[in-house]
N, C-alpha and C. Protein backbone atom coordinates (compact mmCIF):
# COMPACT_ATOMS: atom_id res chain seq x y z
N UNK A 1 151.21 66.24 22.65
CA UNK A 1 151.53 65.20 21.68
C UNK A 1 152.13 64.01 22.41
N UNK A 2 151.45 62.65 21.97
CA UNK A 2 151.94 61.31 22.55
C UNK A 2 153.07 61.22 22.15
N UNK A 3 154.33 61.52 22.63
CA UNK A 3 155.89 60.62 22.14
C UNK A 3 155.51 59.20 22.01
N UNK A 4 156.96 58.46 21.53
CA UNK A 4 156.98 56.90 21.31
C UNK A 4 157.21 56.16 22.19
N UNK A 5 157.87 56.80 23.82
CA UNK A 5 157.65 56.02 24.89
C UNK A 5 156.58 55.71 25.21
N UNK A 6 155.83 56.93 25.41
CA UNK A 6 154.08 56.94 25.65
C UNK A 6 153.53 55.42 24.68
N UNK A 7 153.33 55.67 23.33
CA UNK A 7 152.85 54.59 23.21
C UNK A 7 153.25 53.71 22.91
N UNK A 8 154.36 53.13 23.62
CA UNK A 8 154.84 52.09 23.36
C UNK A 8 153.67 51.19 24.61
N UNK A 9 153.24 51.90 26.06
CA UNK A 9 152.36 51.35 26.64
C UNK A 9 151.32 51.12 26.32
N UNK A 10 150.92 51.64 24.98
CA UNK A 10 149.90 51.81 24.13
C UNK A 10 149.56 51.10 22.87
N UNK A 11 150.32 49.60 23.25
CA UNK A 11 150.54 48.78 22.03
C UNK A 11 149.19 47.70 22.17
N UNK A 12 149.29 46.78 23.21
CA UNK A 12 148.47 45.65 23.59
C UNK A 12 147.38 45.89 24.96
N UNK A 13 146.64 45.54 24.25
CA UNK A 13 145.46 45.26 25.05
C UNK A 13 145.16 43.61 25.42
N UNK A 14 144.93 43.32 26.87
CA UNK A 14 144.78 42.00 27.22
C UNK A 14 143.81 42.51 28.13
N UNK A 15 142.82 41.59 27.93
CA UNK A 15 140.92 41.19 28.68
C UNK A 15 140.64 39.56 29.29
N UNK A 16 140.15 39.58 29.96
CA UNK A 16 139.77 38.16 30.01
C UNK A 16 138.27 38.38 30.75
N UNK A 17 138.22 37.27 30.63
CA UNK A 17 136.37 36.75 31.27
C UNK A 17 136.11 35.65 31.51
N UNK A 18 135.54 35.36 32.77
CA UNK A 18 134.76 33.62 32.25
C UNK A 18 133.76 33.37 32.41
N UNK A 19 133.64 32.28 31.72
CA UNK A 19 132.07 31.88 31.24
C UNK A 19 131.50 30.51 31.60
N UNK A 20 130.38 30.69 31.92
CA UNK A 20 129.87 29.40 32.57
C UNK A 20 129.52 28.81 31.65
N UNK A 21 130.58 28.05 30.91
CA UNK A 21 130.34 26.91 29.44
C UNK A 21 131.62 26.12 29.12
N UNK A 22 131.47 24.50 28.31
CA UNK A 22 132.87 24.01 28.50
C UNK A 22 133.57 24.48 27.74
N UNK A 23 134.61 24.61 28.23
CA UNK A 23 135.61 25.55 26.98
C UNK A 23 135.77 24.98 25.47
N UNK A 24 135.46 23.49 25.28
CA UNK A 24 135.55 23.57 23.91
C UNK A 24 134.23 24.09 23.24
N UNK A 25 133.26 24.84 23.58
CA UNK A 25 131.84 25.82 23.10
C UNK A 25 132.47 27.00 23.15
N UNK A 26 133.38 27.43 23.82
CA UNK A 26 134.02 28.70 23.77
C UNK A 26 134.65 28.80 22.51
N UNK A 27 136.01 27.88 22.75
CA UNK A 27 136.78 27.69 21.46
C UNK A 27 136.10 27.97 19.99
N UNK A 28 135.18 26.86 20.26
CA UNK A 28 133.94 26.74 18.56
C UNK A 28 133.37 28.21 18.36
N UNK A 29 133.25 29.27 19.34
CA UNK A 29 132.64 30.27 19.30
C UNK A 29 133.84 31.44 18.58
N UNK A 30 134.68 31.42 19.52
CA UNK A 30 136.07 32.59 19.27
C UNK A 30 136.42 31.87 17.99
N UNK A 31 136.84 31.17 17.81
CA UNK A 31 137.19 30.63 16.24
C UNK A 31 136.73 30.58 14.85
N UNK A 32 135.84 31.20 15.07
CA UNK A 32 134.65 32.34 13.72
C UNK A 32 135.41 33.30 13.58
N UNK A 33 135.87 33.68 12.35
CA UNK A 33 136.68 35.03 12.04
C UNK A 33 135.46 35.71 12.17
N UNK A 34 136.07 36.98 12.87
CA UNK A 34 134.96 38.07 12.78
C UNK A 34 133.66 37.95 13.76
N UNK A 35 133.56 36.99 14.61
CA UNK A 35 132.59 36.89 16.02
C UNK A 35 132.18 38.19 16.49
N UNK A 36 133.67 38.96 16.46
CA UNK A 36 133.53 40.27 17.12
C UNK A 36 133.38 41.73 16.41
N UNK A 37 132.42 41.42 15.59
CA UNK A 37 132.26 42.82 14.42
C UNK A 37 130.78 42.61 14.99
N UNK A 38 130.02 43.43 15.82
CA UNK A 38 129.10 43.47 15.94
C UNK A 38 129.00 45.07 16.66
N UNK A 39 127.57 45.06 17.36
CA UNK A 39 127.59 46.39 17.99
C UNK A 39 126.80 46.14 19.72
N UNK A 40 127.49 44.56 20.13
CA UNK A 40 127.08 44.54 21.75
C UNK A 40 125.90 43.21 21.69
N UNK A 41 126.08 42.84 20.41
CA UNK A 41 125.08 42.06 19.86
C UNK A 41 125.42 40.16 19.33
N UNK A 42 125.86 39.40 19.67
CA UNK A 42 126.15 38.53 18.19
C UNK A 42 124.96 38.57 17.20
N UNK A 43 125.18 38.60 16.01
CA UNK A 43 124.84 38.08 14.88
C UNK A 43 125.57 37.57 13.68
N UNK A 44 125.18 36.89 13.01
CA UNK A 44 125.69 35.60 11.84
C UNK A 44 126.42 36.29 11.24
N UNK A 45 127.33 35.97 10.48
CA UNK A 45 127.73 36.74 9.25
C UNK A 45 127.64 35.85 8.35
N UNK A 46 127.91 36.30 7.01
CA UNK A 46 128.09 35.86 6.30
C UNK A 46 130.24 35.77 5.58
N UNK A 47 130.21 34.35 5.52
CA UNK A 47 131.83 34.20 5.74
C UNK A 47 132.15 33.43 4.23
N UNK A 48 132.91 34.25 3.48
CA UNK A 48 133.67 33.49 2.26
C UNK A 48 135.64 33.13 2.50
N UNK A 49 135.30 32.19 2.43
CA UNK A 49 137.02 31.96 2.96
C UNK A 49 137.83 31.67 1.36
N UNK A 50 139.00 31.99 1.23
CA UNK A 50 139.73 31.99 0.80
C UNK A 50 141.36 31.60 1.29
N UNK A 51 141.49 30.21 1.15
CA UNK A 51 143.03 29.57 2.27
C UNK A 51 142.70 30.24 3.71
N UNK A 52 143.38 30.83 4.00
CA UNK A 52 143.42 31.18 5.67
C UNK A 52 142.79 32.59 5.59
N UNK A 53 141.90 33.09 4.39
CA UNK A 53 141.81 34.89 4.53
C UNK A 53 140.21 34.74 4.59
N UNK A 54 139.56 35.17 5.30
CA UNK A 54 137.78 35.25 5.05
C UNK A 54 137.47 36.72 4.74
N UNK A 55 136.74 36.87 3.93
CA UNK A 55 135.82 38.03 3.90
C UNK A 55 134.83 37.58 5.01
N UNK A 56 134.71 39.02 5.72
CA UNK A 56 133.39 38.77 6.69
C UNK A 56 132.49 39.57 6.27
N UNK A 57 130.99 39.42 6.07
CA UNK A 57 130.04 40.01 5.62
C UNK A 57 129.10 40.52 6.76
N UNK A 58 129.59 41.74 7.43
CA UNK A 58 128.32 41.96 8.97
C UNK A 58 127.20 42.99 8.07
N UNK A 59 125.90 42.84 8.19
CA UNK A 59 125.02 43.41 8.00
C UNK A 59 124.66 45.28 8.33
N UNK A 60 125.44 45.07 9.16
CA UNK A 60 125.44 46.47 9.81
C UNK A 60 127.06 47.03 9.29
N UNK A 61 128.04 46.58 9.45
CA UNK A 61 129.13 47.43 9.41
C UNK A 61 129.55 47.09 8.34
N UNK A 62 129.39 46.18 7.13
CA UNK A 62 129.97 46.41 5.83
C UNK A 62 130.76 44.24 5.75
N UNK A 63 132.27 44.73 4.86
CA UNK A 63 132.68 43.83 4.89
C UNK A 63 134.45 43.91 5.58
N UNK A 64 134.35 42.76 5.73
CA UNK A 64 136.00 42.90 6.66
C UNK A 64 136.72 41.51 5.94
N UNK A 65 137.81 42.03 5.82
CA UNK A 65 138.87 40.55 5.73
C UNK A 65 139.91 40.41 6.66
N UNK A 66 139.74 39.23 7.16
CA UNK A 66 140.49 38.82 8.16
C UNK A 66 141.30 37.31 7.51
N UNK A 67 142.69 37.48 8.03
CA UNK A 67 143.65 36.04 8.43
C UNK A 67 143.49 35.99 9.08
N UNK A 68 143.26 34.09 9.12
CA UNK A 68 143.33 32.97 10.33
C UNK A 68 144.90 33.32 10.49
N UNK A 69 145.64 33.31 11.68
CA UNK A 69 146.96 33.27 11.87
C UNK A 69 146.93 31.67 12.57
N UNK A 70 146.29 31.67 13.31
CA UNK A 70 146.15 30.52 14.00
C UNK A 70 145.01 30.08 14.89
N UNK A 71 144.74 28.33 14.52
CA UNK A 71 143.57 27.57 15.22
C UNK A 71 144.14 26.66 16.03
N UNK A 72 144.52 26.19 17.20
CA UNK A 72 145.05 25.84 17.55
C UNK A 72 144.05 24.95 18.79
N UNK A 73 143.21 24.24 18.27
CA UNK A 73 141.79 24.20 19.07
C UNK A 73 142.76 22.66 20.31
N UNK A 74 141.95 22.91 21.69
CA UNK A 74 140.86 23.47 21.84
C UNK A 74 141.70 25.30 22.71
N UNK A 75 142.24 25.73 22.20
CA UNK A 75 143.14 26.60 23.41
C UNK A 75 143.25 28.02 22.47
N UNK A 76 143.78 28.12 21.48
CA UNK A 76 144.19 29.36 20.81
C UNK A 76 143.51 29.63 19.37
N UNK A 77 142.90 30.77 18.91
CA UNK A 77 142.52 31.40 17.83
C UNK A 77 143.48 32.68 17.66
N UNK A 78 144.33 32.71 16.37
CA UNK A 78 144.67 34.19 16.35
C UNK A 78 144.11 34.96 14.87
N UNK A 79 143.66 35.64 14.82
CA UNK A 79 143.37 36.88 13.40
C UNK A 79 144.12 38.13 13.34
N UNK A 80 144.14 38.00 12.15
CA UNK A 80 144.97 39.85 11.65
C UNK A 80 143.90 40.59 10.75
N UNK A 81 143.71 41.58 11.12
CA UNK A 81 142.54 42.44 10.28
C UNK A 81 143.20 42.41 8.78
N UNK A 82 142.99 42.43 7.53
CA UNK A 82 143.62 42.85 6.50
C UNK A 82 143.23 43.60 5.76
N UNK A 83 143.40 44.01 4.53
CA UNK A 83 142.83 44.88 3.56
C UNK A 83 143.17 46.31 3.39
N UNK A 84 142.31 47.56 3.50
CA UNK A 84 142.83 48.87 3.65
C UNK A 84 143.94 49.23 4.50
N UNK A 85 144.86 49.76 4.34
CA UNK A 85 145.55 50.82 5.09
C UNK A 85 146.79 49.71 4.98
N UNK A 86 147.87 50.52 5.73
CA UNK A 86 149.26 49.88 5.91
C UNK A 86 149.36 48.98 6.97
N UNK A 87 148.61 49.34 7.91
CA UNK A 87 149.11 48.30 9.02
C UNK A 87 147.45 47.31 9.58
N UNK A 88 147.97 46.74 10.90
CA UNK A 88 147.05 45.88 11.00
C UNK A 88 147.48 45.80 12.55
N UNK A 89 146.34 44.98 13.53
CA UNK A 89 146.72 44.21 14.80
C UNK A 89 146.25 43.38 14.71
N UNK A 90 146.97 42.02 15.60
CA UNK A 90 146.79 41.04 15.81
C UNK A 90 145.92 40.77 16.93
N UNK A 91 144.96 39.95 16.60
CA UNK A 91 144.07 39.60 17.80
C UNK A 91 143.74 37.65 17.79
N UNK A 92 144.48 38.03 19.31
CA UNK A 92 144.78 36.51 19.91
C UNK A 92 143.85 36.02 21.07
N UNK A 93 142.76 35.32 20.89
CA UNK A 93 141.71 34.35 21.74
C UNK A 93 142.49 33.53 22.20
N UNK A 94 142.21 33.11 24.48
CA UNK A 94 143.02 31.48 24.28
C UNK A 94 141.65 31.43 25.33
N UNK A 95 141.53 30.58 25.26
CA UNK A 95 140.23 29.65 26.25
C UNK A 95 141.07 28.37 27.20
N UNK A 96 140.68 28.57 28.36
CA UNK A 96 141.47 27.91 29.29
C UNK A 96 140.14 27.18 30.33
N UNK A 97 139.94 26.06 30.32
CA UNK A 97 139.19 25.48 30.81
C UNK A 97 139.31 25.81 32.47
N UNK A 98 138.67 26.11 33.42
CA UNK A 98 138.31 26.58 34.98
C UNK A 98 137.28 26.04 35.25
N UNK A 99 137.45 25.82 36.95
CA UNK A 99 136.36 25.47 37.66
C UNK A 99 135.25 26.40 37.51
N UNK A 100 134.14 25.32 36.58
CA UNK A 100 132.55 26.06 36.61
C UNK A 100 132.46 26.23 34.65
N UNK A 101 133.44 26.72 34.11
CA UNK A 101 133.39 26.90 32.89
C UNK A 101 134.94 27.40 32.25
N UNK A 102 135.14 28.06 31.77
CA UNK A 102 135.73 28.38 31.42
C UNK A 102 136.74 30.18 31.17
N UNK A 103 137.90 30.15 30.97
CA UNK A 103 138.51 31.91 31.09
C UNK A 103 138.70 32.03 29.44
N UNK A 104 138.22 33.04 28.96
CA UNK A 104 138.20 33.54 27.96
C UNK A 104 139.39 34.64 28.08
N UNK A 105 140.14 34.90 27.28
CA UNK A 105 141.20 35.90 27.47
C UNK A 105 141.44 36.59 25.96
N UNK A 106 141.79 37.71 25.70
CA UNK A 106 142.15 38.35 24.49
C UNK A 106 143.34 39.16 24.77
N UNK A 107 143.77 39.10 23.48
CA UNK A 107 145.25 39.71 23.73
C UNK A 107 145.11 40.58 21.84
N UNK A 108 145.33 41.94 21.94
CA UNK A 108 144.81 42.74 20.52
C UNK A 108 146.29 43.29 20.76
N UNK A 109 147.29 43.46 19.65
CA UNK A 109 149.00 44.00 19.57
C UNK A 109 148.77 44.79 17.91
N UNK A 110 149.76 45.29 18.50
CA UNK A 110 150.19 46.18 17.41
C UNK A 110 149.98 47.28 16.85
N UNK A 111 149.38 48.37 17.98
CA UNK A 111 148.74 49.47 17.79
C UNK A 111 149.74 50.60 17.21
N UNK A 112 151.11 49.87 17.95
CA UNK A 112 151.85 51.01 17.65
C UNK A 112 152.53 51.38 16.49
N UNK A 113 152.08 49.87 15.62
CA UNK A 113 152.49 50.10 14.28
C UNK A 113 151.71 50.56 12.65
N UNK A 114 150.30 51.01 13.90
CA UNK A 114 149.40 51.14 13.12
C UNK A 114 149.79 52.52 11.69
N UNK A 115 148.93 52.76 10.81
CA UNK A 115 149.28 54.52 10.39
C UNK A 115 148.58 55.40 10.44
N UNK A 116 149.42 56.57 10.45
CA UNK A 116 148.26 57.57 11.00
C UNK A 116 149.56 58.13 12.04
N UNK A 117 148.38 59.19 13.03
CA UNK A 117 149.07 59.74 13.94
C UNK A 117 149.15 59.23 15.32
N UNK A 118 150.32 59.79 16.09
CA UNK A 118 149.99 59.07 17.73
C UNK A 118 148.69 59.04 17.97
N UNK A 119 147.73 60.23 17.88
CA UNK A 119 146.84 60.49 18.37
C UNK A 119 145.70 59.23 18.23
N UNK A 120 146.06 59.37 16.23
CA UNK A 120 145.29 58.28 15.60
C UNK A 120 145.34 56.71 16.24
N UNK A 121 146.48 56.75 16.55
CA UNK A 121 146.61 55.09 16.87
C UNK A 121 146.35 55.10 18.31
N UNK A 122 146.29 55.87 19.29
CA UNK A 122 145.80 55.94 20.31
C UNK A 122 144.43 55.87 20.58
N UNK A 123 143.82 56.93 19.89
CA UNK A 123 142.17 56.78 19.67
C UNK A 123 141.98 54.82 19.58
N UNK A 124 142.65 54.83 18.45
CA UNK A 124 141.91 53.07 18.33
C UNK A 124 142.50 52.21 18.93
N UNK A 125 143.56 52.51 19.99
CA UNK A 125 143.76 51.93 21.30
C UNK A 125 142.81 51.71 22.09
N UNK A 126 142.42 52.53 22.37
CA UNK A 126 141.26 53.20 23.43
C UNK A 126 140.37 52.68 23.13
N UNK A 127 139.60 52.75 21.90
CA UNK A 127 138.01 52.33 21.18
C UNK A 127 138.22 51.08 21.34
N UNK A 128 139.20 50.18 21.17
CA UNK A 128 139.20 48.80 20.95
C UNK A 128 139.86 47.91 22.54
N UNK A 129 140.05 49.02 23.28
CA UNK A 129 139.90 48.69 24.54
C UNK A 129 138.86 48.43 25.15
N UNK A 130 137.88 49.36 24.97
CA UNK A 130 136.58 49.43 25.76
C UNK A 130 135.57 48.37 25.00
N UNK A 131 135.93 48.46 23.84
CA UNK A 131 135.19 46.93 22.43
C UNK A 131 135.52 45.83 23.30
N UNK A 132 136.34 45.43 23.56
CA UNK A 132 136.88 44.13 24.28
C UNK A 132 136.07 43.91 25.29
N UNK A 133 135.96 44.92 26.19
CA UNK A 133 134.86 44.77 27.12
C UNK A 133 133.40 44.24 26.89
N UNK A 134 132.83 44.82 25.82
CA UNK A 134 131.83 44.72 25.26
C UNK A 134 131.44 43.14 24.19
N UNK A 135 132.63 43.02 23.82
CA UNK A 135 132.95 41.77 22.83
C UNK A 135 133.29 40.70 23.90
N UNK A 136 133.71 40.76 24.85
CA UNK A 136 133.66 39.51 25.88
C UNK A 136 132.81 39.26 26.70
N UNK A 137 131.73 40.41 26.92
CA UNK A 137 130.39 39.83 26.97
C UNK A 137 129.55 39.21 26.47
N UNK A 138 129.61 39.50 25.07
CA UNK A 138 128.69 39.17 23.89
C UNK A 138 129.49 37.38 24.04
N UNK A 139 130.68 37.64 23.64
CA UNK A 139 131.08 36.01 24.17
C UNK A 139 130.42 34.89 25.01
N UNK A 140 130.19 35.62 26.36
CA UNK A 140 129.84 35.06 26.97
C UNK A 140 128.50 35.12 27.58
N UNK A 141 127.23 35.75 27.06
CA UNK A 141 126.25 35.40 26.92
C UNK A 141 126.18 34.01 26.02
N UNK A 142 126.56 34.80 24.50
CA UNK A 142 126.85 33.50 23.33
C UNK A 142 126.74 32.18 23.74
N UNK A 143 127.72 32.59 24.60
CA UNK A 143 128.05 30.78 25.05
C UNK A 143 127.62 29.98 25.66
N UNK A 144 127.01 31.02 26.82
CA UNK A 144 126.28 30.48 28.35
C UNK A 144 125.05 29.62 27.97
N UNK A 145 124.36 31.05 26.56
CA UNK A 145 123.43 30.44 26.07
C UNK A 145 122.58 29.60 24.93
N UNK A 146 124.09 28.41 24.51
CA UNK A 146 123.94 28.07 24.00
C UNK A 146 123.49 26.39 24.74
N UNK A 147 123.23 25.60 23.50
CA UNK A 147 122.65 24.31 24.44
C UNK A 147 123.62 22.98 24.41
């Protein structure tokens, strides 16, 4: 059994990447609630906003609501998952302009306040660790290949 020291290392996940594109195409990209509900893929969603809350409509995985926490263009996007369950994490985009293109970085918190069990909130530590990987590619194809 995970004690609470254990996952306290088990809270935030931080990724980065860069991409050969100017960072304000990055920005315009990460700043879509819900960019990253896919399966290794981008595709469109369909987005109903409500003040700062969107329903996201992905074709494949259902619907999601997300808060804008913050747009902070051209540098920071943050979202909070909302809806079912008690808790939530925060997931923070900053795009930092570099020689050639640009660093994409993610920063996902709050695992440890998720509900459920250690185990539980560990599992989706983990799953949404290795997503990041996968979701900052999709980024940065996205972007590379856009015109």
């Amino acid at each position: 059994m995970t004690d609470s020291t254990d996952l306290a290392v088990f809270d935030r996940i931080e990724k980065s990447i860069d991409i050969a594109a100017p960072a304000d195409r990055v920005f315009e990209f990460v700043s879509e609630p819900g960019w990253f509900i896919n399966d290794g893929e981008y595709r469109a969603h369909e987005i109903e906003r409500d003040g700062d809350v969107s329903l996201v409509r992905d074709p494949v995985h259902g619907d999601f609501g997300i808060l804008t926490v913050a747009l902070e263009p051209p540098a920071r996007a943050a979202f909070r998952w909302v809806g079912e369950g008690a808790g939530s994490t925060l997931v923070e985009f900053s795009v930092e302009a570099v020689d050639g293109g640009a660093r994409l970085s993610v920063v996902e918190s709050g695992f440890a306040s998720l509900p459920g069990s250690d185990a539980d909130r560990r599992a989706a530590y983990e799953g949404n660790s290795q997503g990041w990987d996968i979701e900052l590619d999709v980024a940065r194809t996205a972007c590379e290949g856009a015109a």
